[in-house]
Protein backbone atom coordinates (compact mmCIF):
# COMPACT_ATOMS: atom_id res chain seq x y z
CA UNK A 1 118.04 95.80 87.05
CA UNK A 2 115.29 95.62 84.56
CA UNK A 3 112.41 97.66 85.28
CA UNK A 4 108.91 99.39 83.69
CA UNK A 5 109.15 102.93 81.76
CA UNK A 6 106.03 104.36 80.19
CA UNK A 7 107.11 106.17 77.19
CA UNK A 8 103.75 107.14 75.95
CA UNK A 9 100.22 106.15 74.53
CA UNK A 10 100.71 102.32 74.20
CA UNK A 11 104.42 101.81 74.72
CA UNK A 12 105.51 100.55 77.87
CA UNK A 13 109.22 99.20 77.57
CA UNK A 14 110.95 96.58 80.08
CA UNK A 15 114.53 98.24 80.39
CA UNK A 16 117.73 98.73 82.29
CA UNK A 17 117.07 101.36 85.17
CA UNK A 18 119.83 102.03 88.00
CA UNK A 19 119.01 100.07 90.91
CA UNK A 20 117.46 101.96 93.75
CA UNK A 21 119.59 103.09 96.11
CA UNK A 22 119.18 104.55 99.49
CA UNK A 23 118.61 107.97 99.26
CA UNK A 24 117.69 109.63 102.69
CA UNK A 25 118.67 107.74 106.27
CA UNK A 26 114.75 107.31 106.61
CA UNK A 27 114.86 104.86 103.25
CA UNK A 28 114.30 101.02 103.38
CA UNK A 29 115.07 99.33 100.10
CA UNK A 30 112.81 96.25 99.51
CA UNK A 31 112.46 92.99 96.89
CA UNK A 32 109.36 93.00 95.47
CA UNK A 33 107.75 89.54 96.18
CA UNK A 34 105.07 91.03 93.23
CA UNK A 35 103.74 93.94 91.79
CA UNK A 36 100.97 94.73 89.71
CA UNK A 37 99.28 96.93 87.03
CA UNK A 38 96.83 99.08 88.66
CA UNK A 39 93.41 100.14 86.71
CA UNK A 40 95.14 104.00 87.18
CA UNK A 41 98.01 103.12 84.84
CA UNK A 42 95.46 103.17 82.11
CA UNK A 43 94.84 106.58 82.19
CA UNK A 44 98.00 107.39 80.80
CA UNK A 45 99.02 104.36 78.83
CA UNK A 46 95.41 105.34 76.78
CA UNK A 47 96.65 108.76 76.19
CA UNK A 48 94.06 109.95 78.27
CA UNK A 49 96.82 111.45 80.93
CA UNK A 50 99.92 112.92 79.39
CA UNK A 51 103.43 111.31 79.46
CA UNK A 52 106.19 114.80 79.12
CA UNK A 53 109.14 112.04 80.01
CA UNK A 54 110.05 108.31 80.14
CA UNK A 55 108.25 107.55 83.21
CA UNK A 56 108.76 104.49 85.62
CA UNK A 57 105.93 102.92 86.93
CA UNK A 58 103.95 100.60 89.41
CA UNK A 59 102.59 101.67 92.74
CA UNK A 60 101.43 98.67 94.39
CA UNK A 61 104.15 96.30 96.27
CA UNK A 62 104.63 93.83 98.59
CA UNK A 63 108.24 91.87 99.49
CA UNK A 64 110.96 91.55 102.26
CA UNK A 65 113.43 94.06 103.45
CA UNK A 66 116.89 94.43 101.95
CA UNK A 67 118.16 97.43 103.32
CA UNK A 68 117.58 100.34 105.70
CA UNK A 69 118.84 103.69 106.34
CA UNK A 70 120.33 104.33 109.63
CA UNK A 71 117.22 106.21 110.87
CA UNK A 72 114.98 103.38 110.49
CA UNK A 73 113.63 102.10 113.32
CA UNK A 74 110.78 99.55 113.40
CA UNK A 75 111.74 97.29 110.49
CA UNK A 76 115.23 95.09 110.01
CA UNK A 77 115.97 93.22 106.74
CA UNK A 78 114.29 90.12 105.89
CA UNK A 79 111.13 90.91 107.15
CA UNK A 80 108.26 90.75 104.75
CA UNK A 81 106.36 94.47 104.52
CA UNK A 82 103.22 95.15 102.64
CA UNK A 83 103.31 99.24 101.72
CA UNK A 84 101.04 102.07 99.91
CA UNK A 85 101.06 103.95 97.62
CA UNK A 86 102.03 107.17 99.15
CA UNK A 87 105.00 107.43 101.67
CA UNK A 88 103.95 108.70 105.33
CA UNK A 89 105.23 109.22 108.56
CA UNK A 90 102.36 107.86 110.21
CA UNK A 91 102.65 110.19 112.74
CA UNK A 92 101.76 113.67 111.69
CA UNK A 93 98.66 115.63 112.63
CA UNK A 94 97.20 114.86 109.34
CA UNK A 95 98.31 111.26 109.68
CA UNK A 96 96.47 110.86 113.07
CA UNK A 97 93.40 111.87 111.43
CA UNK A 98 93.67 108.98 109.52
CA UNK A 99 94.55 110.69 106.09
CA UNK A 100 98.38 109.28 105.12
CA UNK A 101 98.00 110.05 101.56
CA UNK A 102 98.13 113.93 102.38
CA UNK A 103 100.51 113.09 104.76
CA UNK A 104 102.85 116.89 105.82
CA UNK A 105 105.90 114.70 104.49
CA UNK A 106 104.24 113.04 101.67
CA UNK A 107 105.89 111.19 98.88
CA UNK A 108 104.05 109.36 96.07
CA UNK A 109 105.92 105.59 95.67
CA UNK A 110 106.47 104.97 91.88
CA UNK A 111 108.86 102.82 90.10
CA UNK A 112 106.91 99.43 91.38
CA UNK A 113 106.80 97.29 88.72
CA UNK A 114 110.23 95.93 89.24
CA UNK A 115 112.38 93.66 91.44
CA UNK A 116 113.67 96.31 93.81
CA UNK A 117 111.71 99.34 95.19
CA UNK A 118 113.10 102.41 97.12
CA UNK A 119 110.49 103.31 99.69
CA UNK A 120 110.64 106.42 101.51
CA UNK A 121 109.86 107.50 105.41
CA UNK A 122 109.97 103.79 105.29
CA UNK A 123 109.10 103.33 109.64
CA UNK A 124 105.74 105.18 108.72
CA UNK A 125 105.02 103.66 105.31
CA UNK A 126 105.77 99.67 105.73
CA UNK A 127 103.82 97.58 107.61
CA UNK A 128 105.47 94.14 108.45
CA UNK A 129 104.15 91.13 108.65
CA UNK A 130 105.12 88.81 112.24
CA UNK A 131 106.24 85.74 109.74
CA UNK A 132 107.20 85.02 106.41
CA UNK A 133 103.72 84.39 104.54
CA UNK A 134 102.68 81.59 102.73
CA UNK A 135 102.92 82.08 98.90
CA UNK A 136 99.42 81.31 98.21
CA UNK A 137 98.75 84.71 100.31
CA UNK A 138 100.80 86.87 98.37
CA UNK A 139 98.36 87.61 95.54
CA UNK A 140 95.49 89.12 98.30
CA UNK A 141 98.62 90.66 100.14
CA UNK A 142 99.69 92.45 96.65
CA UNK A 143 95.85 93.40 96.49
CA UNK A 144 95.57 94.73 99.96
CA UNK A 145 98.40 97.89 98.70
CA UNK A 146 96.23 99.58 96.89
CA UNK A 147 93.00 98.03 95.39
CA UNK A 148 91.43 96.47 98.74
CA UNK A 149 92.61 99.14 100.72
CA UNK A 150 91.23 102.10 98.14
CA UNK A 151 87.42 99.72 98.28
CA UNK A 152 87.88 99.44 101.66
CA UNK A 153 88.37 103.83 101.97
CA UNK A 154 85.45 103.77 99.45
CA UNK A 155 83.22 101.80 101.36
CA UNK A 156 84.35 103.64 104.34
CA UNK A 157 84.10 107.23 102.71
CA UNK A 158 80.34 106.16 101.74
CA UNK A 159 79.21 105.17 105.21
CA UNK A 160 78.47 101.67 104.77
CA UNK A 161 76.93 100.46 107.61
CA UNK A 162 75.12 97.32 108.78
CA UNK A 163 71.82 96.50 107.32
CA UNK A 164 72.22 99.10 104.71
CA UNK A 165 71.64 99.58 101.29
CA UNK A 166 75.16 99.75 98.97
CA UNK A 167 75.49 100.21 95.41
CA UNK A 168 78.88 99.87 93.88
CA UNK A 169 79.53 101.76 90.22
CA UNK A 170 82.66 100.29 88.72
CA UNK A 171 84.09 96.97 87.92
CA UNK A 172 87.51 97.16 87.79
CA UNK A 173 89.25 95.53 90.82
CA UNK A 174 88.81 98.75 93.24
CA UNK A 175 84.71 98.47 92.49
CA UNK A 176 84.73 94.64 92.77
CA UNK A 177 86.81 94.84 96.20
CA UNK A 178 84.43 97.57 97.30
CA UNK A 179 82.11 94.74 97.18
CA UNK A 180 84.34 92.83 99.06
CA UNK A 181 84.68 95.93 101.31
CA UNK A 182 80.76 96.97 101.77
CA UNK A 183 80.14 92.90 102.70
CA UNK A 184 82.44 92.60 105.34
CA UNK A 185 81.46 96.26 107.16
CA UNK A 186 77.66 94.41 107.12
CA UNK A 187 76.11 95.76 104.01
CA UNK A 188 72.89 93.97 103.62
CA UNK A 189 72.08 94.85 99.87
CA UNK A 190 74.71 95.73 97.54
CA UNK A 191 73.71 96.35 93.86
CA UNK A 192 77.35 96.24 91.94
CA UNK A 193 76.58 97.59 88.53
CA UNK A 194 78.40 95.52 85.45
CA UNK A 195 78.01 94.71 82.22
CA UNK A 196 80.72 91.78 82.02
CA UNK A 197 79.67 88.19 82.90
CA UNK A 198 83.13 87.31 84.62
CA UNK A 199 83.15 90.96 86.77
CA UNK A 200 79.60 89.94 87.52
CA UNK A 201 80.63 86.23 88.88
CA UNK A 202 83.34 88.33 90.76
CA UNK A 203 81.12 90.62 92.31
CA UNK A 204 78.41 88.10 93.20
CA UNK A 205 81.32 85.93 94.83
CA UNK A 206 82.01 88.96 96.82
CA UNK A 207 78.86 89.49 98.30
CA UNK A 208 76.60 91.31 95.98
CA UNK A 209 73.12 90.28 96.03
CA UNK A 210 71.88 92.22 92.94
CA UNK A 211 73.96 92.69 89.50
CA UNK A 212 72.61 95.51 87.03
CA UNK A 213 73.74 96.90 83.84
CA UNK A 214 72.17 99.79 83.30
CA UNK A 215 74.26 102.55 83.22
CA UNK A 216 73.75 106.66 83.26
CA UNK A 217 70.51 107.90 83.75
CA UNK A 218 68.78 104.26 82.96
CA UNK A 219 71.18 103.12 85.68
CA UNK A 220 69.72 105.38 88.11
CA UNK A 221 66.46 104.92 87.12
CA UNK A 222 67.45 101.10 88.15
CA UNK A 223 68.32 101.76 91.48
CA UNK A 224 65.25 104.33 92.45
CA UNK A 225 63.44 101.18 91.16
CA UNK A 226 65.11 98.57 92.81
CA UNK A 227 64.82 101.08 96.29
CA UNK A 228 61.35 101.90 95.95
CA UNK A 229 62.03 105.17 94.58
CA UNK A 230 64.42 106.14 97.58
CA UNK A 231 68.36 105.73 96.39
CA UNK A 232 70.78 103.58 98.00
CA UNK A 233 72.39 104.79 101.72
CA UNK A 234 75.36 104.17 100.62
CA UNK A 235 77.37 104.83 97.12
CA UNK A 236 80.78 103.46 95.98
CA UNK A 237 82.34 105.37 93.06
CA UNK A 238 85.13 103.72 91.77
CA UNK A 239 85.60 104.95 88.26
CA UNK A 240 86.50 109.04 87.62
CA UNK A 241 84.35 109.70 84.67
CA UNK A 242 81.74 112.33 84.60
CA UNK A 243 79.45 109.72 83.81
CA UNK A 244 80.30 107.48 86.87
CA UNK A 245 80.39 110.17 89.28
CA UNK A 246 76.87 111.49 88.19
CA UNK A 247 75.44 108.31 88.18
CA UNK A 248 76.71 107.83 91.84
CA UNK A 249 75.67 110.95 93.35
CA UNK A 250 71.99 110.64 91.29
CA UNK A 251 71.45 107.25 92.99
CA UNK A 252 71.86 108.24 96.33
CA UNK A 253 68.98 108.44 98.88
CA UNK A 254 68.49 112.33 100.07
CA UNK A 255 71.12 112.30 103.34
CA UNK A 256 72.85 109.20 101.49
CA UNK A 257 76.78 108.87 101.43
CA UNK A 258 79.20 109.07 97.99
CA UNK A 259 82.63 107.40 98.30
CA UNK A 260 84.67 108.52 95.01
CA UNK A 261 88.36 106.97 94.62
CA UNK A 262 88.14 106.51 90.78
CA UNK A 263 91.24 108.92 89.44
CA UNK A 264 88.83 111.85 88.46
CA UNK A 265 89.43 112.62 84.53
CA UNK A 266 87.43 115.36 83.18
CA UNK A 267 84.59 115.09 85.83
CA UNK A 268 83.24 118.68 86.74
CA UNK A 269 80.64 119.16 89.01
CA UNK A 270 77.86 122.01 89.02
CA UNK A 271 77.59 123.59 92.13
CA UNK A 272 73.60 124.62 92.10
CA UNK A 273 72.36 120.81 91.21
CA UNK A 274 74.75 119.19 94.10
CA UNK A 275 73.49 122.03 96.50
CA UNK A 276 69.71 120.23 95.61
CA UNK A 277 71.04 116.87 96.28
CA UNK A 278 71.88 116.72 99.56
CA UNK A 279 73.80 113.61 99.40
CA UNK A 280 77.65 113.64 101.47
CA UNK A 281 80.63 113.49 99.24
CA UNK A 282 84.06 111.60 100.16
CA UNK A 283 87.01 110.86 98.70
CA UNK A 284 90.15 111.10 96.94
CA UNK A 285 93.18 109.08 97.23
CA UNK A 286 92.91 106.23 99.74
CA UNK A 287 94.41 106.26 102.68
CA UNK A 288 95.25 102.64 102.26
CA UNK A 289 98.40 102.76 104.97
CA UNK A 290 95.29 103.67 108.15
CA UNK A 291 93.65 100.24 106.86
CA UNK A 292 96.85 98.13 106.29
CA UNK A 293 97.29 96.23 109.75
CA UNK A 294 93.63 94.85 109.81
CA UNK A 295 93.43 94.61 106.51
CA UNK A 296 96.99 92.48 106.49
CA UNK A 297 95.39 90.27 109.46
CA UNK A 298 91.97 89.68 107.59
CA UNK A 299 94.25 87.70 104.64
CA UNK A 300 95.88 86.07 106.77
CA UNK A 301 93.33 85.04 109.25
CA UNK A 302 91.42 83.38 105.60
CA UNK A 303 88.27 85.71 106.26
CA UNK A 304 89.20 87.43 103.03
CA UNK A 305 90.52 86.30 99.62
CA UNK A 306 90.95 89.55 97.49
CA UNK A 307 93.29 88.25 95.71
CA UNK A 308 90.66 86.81 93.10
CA UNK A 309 90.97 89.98 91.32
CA UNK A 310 94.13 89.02 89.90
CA UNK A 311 92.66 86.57 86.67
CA UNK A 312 96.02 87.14 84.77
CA UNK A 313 99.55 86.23 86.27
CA UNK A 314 102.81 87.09 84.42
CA UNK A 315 106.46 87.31 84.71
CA UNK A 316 107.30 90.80 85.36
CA UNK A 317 109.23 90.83 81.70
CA UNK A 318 105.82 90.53 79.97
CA UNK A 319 104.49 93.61 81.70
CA UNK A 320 103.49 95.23 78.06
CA UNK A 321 100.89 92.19 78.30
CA UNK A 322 99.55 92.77 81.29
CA UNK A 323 98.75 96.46 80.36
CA UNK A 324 97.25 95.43 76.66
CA UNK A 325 95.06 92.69 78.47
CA UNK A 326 93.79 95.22 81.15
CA UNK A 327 93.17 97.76 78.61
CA UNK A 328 91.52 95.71 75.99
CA UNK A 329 89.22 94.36 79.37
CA UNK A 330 90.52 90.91 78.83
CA UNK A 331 91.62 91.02 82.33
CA UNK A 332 90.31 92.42 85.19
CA UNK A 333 93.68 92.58 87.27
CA UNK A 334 97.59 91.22 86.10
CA UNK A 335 99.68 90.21 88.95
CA UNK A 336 103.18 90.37 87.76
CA UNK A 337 105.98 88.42 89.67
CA UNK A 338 109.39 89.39 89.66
């Protein structure tokens, strides 16, 4: 088959890879229905995160069964699975608490942006859906394997509760679905902060009822405005600069809650000022598989559409596109189909 390889800064190659095979009984081999370029594949592609070997990429899938090893279980070929990000068993201490992604038997997923994915622990990972979806839901099921589910851990991580205050810092797809997110768990002020008149239609679509762009400390200064001097009770940080996560903690109301799930890239935090905040930290890398099952049933049920994020659809052949778009911020998300 023909799949992604990162070779470095700015060169991402559509090649000839082996096809995947199964490699453990506990394997299920899938064909990706789509796949997508996720806002954490810039980090690298921009130099920003190093590249020591050709490197196959793509994290976020969606498609039907092909094949399973004999161990598997719960799933049978030709059913159509959503999965994360990160293999689990699902059924580990550390998975009962909710936390997959840190998982005892973890495995990160890679090698997504192609037709056919290996994805291990496979019973514990996959979730299937009861029938074949409709096309037209495949973009928001794409979206719910990694960028709804990460908003949705964001929103989570920060607390959001009904009635309260959110403020979302990041508009990529993660911060717009944390919109998305924040709304639906009853949020009854979110503040997304964006400079881009397309993000900001996004966002507002969403459910945010304020747009700012202000950023930094004149960002803050927005919000302790906009809150009567208080903060918001509820942060979403869904960047991983220094910058972002500053600006996040800063604009949170003494006792108020920060969800970070931006990729964290030179962001250091001193230990004296946070101990003077008194604001709850939360985060790292979503636990998208605990969320998967409701979040599967809210697409399909039509209460949720977060498959807007994708403004840029390709054939999975132009996938060098798709990353020069998103990097150059002439698209917010590319949906690549296979």
């Amino acid at each position: 088959m023909k799949a992604t390889v990162m070779y470095g800064p700015r060169d991402v190659r559509f090649e000839d890879r082996p096809d995947p095979e199964l490699m453990k009984p506990t394997d299920a081999i899938i064909r990706l229905a789509a796949t997508s370029v996720c806002g954490s594949d810039l980090w690298p592609y921009r130099g920003l995160q190093p590249t020591d070997e050709p490197t196959p990429m793509g994290h976020e899938y969606c498609g039907v069964v092909e094949e399973v090893g004999r161990d598997v279980k719960t799933l049978r070929p030709g059913q159509f699975v959503v999965g994360s990000f990160f293999a689990s068993d699902n059924s580990c201490p550390v998975c009962q608490y909710g936390y997959q992604t840190s998982c005892q038997q973890t495995e990160f997923v890679g090698g997504a942006q192609a037709p056919y994915l290996r994805v291990p622990l496979a019973d514990g990972t996959l979730v299937a859906v009861a029938e074949t979806p409709d096309a037209a839901f495949i973009p928001s099921l794409q979206a719910v394997s990694d960028v709804l589910g990460t908003g949705w851990f964001a929103a989570r991580a920060a607390n959001v509760q009904p009635g309260s205050t959110t403020v979302v810092v990041g508009d990529g797809a993660v911060g717009l679905l944390g919109v998305l997110s924040a709304r639906q768990m009853g949020a009854e002020r979110i503040i997304a902060m964006s400079r881009h008149a397309p993000r900001q239609a996004l966002a507002r679509e969403f459910g945010a009822t304020d747009v700012i762009t202000e950023r930094g400390d004149e960002g803050v200064a927005r919000i302790m405005e906009m809150t009567g001097g208080l903060g918001a009770d509820s942060v979403l940080e869904c960047v991983g600069t220094q910058e972002s996560m500053m600006q996040a903690i800063h604009a949170a109301r003494p006792g108020g809650h920060v969800g970070y799930v931006g990729v964290p890239h030179g962001v250091t935090l001193d230990g004296q000022q946070l101990f003077f905040e008194h604001v709850h930290l939360h985060g790292g890398p979503a636990p998208v598989r605990q969320y998967l099952p409701e979040l599967i049933d809210l697409v399909l049920d039509g209460a949720i559409n977060p498959g807007k994020v994708f403004d840029l659809t390709l054939p999975l052949d132009q996938v060098a596109e798709g990353y020069r778009a998103m990097d150059e911020r002439i698209a917010i998300k590319a949906l690549l189909m296979p």
